[in-house]
Protein backbone atom coordinates (compact mmCIF):
# COMPACT_ATOMS: atom_id res chain seq x y z
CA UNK A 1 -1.37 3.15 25.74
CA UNK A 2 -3.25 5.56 27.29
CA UNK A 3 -0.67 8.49 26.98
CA UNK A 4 -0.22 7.43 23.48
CA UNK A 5 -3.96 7.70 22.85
CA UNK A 6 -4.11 11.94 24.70
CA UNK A 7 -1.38 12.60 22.25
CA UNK A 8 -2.33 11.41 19.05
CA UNK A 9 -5.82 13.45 19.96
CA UNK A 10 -4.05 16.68 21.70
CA UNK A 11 -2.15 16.42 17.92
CA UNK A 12 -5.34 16.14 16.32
CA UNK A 13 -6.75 18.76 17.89
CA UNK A 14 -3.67 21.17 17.32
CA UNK A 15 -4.05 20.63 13.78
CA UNK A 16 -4.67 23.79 11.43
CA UNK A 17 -8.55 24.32 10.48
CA UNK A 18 -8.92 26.50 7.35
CA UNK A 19 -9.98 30.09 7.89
CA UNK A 20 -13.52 31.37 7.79
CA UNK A 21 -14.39 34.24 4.62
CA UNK A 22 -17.35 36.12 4.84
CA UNK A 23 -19.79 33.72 4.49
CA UNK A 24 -20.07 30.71 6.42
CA UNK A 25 -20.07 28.44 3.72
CA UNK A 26 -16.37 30.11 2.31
CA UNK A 27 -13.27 28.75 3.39
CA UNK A 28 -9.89 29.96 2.62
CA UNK A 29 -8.44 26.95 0.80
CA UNK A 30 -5.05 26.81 -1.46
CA UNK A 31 -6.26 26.71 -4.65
CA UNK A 32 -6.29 23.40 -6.63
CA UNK A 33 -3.19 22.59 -7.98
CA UNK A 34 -2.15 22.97 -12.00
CA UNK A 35 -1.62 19.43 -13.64
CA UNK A 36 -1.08 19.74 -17.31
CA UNK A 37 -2.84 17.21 -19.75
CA UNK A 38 -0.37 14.97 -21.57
CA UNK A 39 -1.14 13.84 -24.69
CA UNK A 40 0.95 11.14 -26.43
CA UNK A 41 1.34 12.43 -30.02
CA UNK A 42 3.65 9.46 -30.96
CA UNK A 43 1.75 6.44 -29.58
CA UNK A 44 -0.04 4.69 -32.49
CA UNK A 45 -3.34 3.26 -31.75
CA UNK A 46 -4.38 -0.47 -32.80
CA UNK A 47 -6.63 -0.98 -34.79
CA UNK A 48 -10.50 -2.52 -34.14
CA UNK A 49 -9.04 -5.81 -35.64
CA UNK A 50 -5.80 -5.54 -33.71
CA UNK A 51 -7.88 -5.37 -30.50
CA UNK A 52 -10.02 -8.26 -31.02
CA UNK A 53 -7.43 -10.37 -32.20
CA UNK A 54 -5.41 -9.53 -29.12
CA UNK A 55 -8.34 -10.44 -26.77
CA UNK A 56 -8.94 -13.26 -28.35
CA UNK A 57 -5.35 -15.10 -27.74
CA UNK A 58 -5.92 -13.75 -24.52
CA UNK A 59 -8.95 -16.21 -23.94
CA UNK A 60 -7.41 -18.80 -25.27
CA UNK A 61 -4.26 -18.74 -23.08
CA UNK A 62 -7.21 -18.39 -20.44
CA UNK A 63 -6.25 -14.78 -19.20
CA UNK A 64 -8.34 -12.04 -19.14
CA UNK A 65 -7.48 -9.31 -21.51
CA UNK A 66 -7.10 -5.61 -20.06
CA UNK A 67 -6.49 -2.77 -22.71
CA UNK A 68 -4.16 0.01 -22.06
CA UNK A 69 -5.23 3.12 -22.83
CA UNK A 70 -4.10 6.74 -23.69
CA UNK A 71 -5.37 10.06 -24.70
CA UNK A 72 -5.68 11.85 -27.55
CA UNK A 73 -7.21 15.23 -28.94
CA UNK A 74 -10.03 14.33 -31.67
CA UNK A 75 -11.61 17.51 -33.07
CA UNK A 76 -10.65 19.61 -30.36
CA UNK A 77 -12.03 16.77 -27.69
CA UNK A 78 -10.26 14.60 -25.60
CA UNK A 79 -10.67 10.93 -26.53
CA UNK A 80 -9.88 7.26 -25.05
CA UNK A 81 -7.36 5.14 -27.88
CA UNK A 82 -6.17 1.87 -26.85
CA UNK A 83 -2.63 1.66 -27.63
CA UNK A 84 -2.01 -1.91 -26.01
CA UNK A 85 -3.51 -5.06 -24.92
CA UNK A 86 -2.18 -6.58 -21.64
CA UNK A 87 -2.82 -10.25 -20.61
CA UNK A 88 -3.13 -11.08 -16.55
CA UNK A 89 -4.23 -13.49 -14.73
CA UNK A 90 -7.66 -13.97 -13.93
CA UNK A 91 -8.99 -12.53 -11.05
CA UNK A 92 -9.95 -16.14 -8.75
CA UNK A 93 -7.33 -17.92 -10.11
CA UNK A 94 -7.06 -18.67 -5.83
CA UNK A 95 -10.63 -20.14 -6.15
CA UNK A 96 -9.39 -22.79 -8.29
CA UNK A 97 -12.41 -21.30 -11.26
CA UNK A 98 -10.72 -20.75 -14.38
């Protein structure tokens, strides 16, 4: 146990720190990496009606209802659509409260 302990810290200490710039608050870091934003051009989203309806049998199968959403460009912003409704279980179904 004890030799196990000295290496995990001896590894630890061995590992690389990133290098100091000019100023003490600089650090040489890689820089963050490129993700692309993907927007679904083909998904259709539901409609306000769609939505409630959807939540609604939801409730009445008692399950909670938990939208799925995706992104789409609206006047040259990014915006939230929901594109499906997903019925699961209820979170303390193990509480026996329904």
């Amino acid at each position: 146990m004890k030799y196990l302990l000295i290496t995990l810290l001896v590894l630890a200490g061995c590992s690389s720190a990133p290098q100091k710039l000019e100023t003490p608050t600089q650090y040489a870091y890689t820089s963050p990496p490129v993700v692309p934003i993907r927007v679904e051009p083909q998904v259709q989203q539901m409609s306000r009606s769609e939505v409630i309806a959807a939540t609604i049998q939801c409730e009445q199968d008692g399950l909670r209802a938990v939208p799925v959403m995706s992104k789409r460009i609206v006047s040259g912003m990014m915006s939230d659509i929901v594109i499906d409704i997903q019925c699961l279980p209820k979170r303390n179904i193990f509480d026996g409260k329904f």
